[in-house]
C-alpha atoms as a PDB file:
ATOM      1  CA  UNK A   1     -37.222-190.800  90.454  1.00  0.00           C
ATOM      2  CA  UNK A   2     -38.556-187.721  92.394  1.00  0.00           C
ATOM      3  CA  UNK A   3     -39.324-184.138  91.419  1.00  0.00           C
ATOM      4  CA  UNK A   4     -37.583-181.750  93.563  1.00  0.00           C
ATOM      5  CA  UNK A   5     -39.505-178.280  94.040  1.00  0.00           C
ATOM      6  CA  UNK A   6     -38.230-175.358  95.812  1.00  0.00           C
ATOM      7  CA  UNK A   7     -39.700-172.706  97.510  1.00  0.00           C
ATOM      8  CA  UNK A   8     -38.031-169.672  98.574  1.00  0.00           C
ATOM      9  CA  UNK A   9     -38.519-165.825  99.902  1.00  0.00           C
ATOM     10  CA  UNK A  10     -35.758-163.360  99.428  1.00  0.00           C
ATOM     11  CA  UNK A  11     -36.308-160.353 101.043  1.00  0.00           C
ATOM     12  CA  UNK A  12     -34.826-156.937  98.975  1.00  0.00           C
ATOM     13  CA  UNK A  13     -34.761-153.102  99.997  1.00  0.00           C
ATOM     14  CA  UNK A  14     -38.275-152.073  98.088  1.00  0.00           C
ATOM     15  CA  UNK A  15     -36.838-149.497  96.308  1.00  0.00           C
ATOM     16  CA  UNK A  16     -34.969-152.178  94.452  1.00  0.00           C
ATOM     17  CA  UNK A  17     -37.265-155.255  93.916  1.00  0.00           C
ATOM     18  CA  UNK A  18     -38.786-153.930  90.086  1.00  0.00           C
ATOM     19  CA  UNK A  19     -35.162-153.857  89.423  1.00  0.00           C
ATOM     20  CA  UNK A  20     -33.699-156.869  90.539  1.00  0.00           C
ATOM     21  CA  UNK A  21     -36.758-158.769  89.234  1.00  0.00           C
ATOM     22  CA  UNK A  22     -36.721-156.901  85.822  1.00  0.00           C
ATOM     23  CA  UNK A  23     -32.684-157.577  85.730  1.00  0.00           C
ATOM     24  CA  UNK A  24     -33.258-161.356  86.453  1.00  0.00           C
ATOM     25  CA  UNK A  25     -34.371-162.486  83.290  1.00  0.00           C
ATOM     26  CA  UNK A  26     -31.270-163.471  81.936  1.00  0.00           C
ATOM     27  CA  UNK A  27     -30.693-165.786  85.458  1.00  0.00           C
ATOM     28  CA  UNK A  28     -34.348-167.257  84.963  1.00  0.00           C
ATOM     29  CA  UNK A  29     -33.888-167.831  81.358  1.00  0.00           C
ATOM     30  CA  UNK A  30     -29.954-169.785  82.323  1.00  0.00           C
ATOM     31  CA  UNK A  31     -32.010-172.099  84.690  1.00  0.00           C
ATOM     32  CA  UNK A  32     -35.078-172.254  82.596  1.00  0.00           C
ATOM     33  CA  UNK A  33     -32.023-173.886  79.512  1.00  0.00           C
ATOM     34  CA  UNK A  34     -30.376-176.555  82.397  1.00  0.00           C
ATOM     35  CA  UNK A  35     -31.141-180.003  81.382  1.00  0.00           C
ATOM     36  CA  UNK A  36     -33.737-181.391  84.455  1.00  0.00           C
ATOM     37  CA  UNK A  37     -35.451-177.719  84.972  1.00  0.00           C
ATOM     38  CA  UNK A  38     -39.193-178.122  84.266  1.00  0.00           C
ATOM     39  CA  UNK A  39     -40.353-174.625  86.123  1.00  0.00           C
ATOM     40  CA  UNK A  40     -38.378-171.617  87.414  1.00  0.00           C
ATOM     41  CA  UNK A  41     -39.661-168.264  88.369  1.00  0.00           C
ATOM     42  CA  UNK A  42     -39.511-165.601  90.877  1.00  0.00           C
ATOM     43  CA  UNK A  43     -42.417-163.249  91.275  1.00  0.00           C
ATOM     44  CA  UNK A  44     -42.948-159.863  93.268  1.00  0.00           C
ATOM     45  CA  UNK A  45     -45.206-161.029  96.960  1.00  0.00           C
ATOM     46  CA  UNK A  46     -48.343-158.759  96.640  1.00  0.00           C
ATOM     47  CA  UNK A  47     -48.620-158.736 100.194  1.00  0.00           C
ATOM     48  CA  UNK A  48     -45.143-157.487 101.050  1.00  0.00           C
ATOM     49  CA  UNK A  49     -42.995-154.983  98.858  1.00  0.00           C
ATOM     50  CA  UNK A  50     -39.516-156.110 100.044  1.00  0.00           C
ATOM     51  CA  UNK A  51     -40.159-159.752  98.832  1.00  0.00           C
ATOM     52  CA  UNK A  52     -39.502-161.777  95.835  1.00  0.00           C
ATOM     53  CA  UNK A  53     -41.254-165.127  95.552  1.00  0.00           C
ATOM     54  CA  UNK A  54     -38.860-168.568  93.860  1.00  0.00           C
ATOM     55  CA  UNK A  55     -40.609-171.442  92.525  1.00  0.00           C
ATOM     56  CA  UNK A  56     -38.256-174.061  91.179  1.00  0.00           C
ATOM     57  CA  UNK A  57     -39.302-177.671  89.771  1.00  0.00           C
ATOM     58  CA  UNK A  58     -36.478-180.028  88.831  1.00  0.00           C
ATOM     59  CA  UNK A  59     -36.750-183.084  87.439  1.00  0.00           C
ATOM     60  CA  UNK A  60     -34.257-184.924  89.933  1.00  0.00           C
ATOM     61  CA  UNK A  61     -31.987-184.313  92.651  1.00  0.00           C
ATOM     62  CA  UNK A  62     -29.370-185.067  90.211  1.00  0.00           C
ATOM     63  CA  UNK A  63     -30.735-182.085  88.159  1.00  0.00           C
ATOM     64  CA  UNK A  64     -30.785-179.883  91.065  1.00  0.00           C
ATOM     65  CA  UNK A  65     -27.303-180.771  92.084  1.00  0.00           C
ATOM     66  CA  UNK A  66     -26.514-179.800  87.941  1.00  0.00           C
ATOM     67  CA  UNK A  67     -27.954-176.699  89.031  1.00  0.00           C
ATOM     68  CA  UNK A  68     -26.525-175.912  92.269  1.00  0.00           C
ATOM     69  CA  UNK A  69     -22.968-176.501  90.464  1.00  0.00           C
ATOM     70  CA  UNK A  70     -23.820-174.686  87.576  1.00  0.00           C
ATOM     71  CA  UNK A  71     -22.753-170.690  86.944  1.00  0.00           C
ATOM     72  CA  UNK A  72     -26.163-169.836  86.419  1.00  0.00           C
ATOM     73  CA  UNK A  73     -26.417-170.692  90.069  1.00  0.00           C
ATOM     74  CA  UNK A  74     -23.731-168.837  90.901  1.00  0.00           C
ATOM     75  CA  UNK A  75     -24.830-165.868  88.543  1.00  0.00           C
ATOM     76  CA  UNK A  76     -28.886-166.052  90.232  1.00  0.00           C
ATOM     77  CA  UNK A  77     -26.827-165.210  93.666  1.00  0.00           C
ATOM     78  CA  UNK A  78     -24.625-163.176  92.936  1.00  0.00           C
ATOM     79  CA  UNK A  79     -27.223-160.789  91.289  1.00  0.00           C
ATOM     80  CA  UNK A  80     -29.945-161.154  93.945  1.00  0.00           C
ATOM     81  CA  UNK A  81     -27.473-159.801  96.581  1.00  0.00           C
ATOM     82  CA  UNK A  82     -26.842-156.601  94.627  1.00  0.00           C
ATOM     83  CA  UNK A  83     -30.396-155.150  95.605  1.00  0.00           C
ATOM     84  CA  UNK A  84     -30.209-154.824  99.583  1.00  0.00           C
ATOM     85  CA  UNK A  85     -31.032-158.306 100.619  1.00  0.00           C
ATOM     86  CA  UNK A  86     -32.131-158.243 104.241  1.00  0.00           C
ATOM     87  CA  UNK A  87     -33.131-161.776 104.486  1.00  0.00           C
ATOM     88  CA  UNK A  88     -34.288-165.486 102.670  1.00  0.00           C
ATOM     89  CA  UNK A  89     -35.509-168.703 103.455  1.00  0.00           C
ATOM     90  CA  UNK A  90     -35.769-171.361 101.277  1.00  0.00           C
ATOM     91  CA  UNK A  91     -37.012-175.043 101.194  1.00  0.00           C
ATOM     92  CA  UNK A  92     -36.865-178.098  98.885  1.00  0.00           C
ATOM     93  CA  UNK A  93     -39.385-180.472  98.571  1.00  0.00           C
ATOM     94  CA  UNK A  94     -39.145-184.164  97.583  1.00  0.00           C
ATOM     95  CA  UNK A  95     -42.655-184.937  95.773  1.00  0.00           C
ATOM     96  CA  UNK A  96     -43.912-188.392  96.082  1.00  0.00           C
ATOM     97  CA  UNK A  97     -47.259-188.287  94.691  1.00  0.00           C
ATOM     98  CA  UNK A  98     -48.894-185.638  91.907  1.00  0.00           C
ATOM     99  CA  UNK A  99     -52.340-184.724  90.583  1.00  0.00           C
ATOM    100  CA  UNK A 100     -54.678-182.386  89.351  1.00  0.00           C
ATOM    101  CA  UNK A 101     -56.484-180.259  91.541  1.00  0.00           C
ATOM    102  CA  UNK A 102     -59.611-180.053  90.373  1.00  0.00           C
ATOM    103  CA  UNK A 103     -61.733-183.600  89.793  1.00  0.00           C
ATOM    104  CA  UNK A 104     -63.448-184.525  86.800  1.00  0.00           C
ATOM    105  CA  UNK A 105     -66.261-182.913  88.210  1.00  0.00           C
ATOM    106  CA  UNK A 106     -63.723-179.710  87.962  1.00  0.00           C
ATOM    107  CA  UNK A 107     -64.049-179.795  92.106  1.00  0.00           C
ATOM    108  CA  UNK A 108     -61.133-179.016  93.678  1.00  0.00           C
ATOM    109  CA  UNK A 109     -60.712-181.288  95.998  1.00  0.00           C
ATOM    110  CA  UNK A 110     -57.025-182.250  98.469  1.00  0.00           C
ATOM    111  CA  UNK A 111     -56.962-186.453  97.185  1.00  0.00           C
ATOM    112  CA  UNK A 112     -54.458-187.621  94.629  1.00  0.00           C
ATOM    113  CA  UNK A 113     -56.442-190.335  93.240  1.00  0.00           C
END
């Protein structure tokens, strides 16, 4: 079975990222309690003040279609499009292999054996 991970950019009006991020705990913390959720977070972009960073890992598709059904879904979008959203993209990503990035040597290094 295959870890899902999602990445995704939601753009906001500035003035109202600190709030919709500070407001979003109680979303985070609803997906953070599903059964299958092993990481989920969104995070202010230092590099562009309209934009909140998502990082979801799920344990399994099945888990992510839990999720998607779910009304802390339904609750995460509902609340994100209160704080002039002007634009998002989002992927998911299937993971086939995993592994440390730094070697024993503590190199980082790009192989997964």
């Amino acid at each position: 079975m295959a870890k899902i991970v999602i990445a995704a950019q939601i753009d906001l009006d500035p003035a109202q990222r600190a709030e919709a991020l500070a407001s979003a705990k109680v979303h985070i913390d609803a997906a953070l309690a599903q059964e299958g959720c092993i990481a989920y977070d969104w995070s202010a972009d230092g590099n562009n003040p309209a934009r909140v960073n998502v990082f979801e890992e799920w344990e399994s598709e099945a888990a992510l279609a839990h999720h998607f059904a779910n009304a802390a879904y339904a609750g995460m979008r509902d609340h994100i499009g209160q704080f002039g959203m002007t634009g998002a993209a989002s992927k998911k990503y299937r993971v086939d292999a995993e592994g440390p990035v730094y070697n024993d040597a503590g190199v980082a290094t790009e192989a997964f054996d």
